[in-house]
Protein backbone atom coordinates (compact mmCIF):
# COMPACT_ATOMS: atom_id res chain seq x y z
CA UNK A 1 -55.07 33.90 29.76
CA UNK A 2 -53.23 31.78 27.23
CA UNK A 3 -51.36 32.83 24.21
CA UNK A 4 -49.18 31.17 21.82
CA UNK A 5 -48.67 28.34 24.73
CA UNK A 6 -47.27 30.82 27.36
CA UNK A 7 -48.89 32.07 30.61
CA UNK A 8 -48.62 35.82 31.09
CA UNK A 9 -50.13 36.93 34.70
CA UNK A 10 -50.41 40.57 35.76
CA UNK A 11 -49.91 41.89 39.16
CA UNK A 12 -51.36 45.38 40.38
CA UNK A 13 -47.59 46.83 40.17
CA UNK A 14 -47.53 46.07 36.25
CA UNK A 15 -44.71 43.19 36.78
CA UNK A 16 -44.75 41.72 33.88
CA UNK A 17 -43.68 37.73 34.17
CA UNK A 18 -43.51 35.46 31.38
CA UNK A 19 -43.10 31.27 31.32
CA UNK A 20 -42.29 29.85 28.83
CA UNK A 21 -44.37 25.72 28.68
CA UNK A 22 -42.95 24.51 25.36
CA UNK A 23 -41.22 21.36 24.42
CA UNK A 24 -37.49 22.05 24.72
CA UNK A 25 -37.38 20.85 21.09
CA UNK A 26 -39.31 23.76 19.85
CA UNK A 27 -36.53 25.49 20.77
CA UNK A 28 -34.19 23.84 18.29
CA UNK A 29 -31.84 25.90 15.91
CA UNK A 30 -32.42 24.65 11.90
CA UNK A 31 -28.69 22.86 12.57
CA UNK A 32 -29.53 20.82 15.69
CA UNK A 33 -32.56 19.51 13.08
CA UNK A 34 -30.16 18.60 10.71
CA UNK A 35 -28.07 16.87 13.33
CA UNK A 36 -30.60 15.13 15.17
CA UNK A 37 -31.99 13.93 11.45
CA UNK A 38 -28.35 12.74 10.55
CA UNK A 39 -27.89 10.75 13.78
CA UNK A 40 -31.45 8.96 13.06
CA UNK A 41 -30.40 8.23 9.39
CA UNK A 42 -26.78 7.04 10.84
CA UNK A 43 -28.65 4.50 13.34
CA UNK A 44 -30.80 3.05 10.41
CA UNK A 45 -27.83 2.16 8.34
CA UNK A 46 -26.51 0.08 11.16
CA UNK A 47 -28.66 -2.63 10.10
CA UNK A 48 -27.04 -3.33 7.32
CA UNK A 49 -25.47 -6.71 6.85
CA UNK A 50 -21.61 -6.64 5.43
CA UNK A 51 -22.89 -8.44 2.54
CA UNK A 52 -24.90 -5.93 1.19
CA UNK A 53 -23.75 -4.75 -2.67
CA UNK A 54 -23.30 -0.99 -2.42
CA UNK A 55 -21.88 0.86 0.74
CA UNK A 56 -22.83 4.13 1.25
CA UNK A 57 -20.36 6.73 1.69
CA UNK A 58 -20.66 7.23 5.43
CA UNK A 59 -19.37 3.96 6.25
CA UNK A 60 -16.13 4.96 5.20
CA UNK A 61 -16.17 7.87 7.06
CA UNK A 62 -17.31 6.76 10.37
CA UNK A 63 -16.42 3.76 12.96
CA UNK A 64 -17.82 0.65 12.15
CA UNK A 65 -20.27 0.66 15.26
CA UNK A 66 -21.71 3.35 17.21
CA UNK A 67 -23.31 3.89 20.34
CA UNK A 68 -24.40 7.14 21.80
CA UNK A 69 -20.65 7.99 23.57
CA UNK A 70 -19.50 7.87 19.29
CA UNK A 71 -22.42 9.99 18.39
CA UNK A 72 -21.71 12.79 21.23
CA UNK A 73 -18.06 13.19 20.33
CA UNK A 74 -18.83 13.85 16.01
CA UNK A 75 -19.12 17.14 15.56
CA UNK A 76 -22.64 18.68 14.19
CA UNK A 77 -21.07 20.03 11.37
CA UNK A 78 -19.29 16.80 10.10
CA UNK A 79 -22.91 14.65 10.75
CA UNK A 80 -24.92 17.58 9.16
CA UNK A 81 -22.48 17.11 5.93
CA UNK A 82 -22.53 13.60 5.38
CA UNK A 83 -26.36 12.98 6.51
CA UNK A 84 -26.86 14.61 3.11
CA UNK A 85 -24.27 12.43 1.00
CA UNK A 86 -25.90 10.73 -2.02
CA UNK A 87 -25.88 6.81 -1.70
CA UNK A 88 -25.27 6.49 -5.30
CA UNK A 89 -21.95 8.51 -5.21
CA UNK A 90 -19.06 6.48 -6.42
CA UNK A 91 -17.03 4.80 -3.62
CA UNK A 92 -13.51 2.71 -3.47
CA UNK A 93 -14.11 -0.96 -2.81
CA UNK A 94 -12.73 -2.31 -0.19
CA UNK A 95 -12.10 -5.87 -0.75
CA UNK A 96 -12.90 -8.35 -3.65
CA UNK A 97 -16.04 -8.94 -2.81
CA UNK A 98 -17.21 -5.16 -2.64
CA UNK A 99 -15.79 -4.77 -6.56
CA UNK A 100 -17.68 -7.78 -7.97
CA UNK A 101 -20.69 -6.99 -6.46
CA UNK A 102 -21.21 -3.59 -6.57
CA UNK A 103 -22.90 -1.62 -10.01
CA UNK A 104 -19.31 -0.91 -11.14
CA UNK A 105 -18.36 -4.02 -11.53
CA UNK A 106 -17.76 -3.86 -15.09
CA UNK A 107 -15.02 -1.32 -14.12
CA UNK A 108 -13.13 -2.69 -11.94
CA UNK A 109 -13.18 -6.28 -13.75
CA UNK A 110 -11.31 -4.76 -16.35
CA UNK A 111 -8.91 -2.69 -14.12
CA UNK A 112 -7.92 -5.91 -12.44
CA UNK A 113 -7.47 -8.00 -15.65
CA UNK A 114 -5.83 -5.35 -17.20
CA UNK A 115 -3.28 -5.74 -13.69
CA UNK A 116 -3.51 -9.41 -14.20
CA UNK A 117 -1.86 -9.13 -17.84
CA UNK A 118 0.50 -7.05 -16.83
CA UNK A 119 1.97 -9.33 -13.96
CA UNK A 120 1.54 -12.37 -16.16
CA UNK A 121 3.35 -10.38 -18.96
CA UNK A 122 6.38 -9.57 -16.84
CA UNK A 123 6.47 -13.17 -15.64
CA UNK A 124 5.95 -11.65 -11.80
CA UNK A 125 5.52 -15.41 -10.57
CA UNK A 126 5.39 -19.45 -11.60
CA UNK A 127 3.00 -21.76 -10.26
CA UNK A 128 4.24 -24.65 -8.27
CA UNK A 129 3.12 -26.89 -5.52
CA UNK A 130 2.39 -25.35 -1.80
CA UNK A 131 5.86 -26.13 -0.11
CA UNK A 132 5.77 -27.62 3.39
CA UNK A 133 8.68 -25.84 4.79
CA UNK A 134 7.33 -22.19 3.95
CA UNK A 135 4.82 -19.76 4.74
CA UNK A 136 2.70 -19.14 2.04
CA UNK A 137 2.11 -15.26 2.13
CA UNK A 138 -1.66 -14.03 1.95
CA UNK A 139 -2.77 -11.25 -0.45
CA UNK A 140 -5.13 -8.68 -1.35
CA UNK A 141 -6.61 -5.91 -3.89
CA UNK A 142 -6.08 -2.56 -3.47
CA UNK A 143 -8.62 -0.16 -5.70
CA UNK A 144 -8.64 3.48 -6.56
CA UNK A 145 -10.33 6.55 -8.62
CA UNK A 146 -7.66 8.09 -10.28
CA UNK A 147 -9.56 11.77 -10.77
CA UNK A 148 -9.58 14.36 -12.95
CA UNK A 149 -8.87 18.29 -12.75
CA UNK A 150 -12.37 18.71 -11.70
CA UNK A 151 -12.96 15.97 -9.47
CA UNK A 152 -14.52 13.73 -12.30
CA UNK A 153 -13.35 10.11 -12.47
CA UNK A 154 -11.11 9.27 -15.39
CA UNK A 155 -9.71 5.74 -14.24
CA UNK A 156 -10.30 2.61 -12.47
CA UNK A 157 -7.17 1.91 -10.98
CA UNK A 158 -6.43 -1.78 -9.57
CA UNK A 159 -3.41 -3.14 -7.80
CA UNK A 160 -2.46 -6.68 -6.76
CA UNK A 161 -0.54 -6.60 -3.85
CA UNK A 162 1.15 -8.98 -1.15
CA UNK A 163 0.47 -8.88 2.52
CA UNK A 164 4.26 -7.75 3.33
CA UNK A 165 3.29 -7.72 7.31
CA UNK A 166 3.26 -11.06 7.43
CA UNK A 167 6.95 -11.74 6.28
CA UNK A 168 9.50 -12.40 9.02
CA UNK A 169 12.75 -10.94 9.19
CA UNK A 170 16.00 -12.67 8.34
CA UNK A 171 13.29 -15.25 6.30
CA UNK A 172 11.69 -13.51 4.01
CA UNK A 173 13.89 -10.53 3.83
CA UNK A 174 16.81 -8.83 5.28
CA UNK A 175 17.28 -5.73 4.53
CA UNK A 176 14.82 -2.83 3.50
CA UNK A 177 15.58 0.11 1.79
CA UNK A 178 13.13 3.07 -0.33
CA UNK A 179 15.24 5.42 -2.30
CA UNK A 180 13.57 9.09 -1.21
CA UNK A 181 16.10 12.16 -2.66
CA UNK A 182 16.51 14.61 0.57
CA UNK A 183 14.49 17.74 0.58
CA UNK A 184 17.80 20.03 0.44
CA UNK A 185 19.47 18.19 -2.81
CA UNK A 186 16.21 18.79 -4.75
CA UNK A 187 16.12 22.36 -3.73
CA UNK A 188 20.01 23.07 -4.71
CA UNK A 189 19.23 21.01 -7.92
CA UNK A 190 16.52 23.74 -8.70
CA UNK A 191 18.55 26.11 -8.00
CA UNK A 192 20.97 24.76 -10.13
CA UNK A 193 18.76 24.57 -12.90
CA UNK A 194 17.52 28.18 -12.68
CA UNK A 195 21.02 29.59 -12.60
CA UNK A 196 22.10 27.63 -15.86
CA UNK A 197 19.04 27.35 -17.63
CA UNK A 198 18.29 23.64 -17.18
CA UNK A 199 15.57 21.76 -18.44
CA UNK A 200 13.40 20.03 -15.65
CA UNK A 201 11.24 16.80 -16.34
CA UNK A 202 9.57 14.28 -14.02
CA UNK A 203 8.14 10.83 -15.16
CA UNK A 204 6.65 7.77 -13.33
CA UNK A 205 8.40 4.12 -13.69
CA UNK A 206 4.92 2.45 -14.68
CA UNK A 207 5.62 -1.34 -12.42
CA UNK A 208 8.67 -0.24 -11.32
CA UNK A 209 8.75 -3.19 -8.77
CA UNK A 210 8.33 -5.45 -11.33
CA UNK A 211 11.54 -4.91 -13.03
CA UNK A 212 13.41 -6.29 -10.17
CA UNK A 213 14.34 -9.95 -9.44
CA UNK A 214 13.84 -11.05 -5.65
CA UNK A 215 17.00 -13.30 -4.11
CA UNK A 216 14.37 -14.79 -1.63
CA UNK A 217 12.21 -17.86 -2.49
CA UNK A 218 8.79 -16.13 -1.50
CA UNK A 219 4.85 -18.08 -2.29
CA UNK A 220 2.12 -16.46 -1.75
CA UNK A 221 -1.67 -17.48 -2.79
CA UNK A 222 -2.86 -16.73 -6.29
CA UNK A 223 -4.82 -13.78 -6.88
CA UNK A 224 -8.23 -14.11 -5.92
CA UNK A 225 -10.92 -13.91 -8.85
CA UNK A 226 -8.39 -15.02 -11.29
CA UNK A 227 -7.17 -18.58 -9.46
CA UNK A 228 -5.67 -20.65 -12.11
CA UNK A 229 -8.36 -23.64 -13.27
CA UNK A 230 -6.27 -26.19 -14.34
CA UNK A 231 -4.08 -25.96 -11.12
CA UNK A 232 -5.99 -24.58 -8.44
CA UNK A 233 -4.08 -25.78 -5.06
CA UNK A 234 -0.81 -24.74 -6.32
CA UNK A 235 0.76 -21.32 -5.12
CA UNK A 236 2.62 -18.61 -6.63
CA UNK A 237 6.30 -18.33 -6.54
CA UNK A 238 7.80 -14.95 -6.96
CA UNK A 239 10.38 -14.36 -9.45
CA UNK A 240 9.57 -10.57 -9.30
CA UNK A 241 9.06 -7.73 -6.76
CA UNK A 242 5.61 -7.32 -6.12
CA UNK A 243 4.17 -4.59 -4.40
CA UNK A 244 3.55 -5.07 -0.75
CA UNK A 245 6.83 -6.75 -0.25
CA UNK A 246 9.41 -4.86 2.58
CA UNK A 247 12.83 -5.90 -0.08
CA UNK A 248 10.61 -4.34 -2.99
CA UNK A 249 11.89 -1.18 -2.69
CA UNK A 250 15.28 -1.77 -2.08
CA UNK A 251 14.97 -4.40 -5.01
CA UNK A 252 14.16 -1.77 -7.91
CA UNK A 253 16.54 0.75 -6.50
CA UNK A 254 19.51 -1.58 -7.14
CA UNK A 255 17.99 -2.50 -10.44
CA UNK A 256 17.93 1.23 -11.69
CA UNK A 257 21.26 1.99 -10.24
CA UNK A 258 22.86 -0.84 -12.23
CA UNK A 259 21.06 0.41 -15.53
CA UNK A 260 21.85 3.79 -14.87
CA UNK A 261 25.66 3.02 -14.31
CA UNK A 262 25.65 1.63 -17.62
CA UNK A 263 24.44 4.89 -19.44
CA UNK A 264 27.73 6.58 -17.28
CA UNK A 265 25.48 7.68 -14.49
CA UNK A 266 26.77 7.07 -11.00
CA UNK A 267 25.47 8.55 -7.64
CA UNK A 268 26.61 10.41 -4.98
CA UNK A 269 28.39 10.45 -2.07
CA UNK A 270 26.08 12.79 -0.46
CA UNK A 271 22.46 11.54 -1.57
CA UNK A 272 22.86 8.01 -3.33
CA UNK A 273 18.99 8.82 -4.87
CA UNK A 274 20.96 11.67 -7.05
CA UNK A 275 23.09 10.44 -10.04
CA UNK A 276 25.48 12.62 -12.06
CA UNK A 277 27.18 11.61 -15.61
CA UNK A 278 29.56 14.44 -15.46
CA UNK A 279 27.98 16.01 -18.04
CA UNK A 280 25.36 18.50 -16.27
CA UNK A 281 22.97 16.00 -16.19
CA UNK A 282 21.01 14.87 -12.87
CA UNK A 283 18.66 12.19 -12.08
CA UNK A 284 16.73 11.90 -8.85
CA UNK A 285 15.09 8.87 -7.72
CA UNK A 286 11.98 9.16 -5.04
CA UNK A 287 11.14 5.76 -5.43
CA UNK A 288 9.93 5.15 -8.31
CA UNK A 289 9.54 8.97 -9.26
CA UNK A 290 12.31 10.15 -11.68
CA UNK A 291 13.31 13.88 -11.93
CA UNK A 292 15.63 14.49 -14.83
CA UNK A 293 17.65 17.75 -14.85
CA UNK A 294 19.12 18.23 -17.98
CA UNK A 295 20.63 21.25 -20.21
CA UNK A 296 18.44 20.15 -23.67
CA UNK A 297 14.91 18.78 -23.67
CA UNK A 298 15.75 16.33 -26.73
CA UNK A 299 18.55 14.39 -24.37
CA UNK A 300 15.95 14.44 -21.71
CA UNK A 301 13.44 12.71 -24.14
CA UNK A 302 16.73 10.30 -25.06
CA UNK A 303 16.92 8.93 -21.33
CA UNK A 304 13.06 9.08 -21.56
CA UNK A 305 12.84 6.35 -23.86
């Protein structure tokens, strides 16, 4: 006899033998559904075009194409995860085209005029005509959430940047330098500072790059979305330090050591991103991160400003 799809037969010496005819999917654990439904769900969003206005999350996520050998090495839990990611949740462009097209575009067209103004108001570059003698540098967008406590998004963040890869050595540039305090100074300056009662602030040089003048004649193309209708085929000149180029950092630290020498700061001999005025007052340089160690909190606000 049959029951529930599996044969039972019954021998004189009550042995008991039991087969088992189902579909080795029946057998299937709730997560191997969830898997098998994420990989079918992953396939169908290969057909998307590049073109398309919104990306879902998974595509940032995952490689670009798949094949079964991809599919086999994800783990369940990671495709059981994001098979159940909402297509509407907000995602980072990628390029220009991705920002202008997508349902935040409102957003990120004022982030990046907003940027715009701000190069244009600290005279980053001039327009002049495409030299024959130079490489003319490409460039890109570069876009971010800037997030809350909670996760929520507060800010559309947009950055211009230059494609520093494609400078050449002993061309472009010749010497690189990023101005990163060393773990131990920061650690006896905290000491310091809790021996002696110190008063500890950090701030962020908003453009710090920008503040610096480059010694290099450098074009690059201008931005795109915001090309220049009366001149059109000209290129951009630097005048400033842009992000994305290898000098930049090595640019704005000599720039803020020669404004910090003249408020009496100088740095020293042991970490050149520390400066000292003699007066029990430090300031630390991680790029463009300042920590200022300092014994009253109204001469901190001073240097502040």
């Amino acid at each position: 006899m049959s029951i529930d799809n599996r044969d039972i037969s019954v021998t004189d010496d009550r042995d008991i033998s039991v087969t088992d005819d189902r579909e080795p999917n029946a057998r299937e654990t709730p997560i191997d559904t969830i898997v098998q439904e994420s990989l079918s769900r992953l396939r169908q969003s290969l057909s998307r075009q590049a073109k398309a206005k919104d990306y879902h999350p998974l595509e940032r996520a995952l490689p670009a194409q798949f094949d079964q050998t991809h599919f086999n090495k994800l783990p369940p839990e990671l495709l059981a995860f994001i098979s159940q990611s909402s297509p509407t949740e907000p995602f980072e462009p990628r390029t220009y085209r991705q920002a202008v097209g997508g349902s935040d575009f409102e957003k990120w067209d004022d982030s990046m005029t907003e940027e715009i103004d701000s190069l244009l108001e600290n005279d980053t570059w001039e327009l002049v005509d495409r030299p024959k003698d130079k490489d003319v540098l490409s460039e890109r967008w570069l876009y971010r959430h800037k997030r809350g406590p909670n996760g929520e998004i507060i800010r559309y963040k947009s950055r211009y940047v230059i494609r520093g890869f494609e400078q050449r050595e002993g061309l472009d540039y010749n010497e690189t330098f990023a101005s990163v305090v060393k773990p131990m100074s920061y650690k006896l300056l905290f000491a310091l500072a809790a021996a002696y009662d110190l008063e500890i602030e950090q701030m962020d040089v908003k453009t710090a790059f920008l503040y610096g003048e480059i010694d290099a004649d450098i074009y690059m193309e201008q931005p795109e979305g915001f090309c220049s209708k009366e001149r059109p085929d000209q290129v951009c000149k630097l005048k400033k330090a842009l992000y994305g180029l290898k000098q930049a950092p090595r640019v704005w630290y000599n720039t803020l050591t020669d404004y910090l020498k003249t408020l009496g700061f100088t740095p020293l001999t042991a970490d050149n991103c520390i400066f000292y005025d003699g007066k029990e007052t430090y300031i630390t340089v991680f790029v463009d991160n300042l920590l200022i160690i300092r014994p009253f909190k109204p001469n901190i606000n001073t240097i502040k400003a």
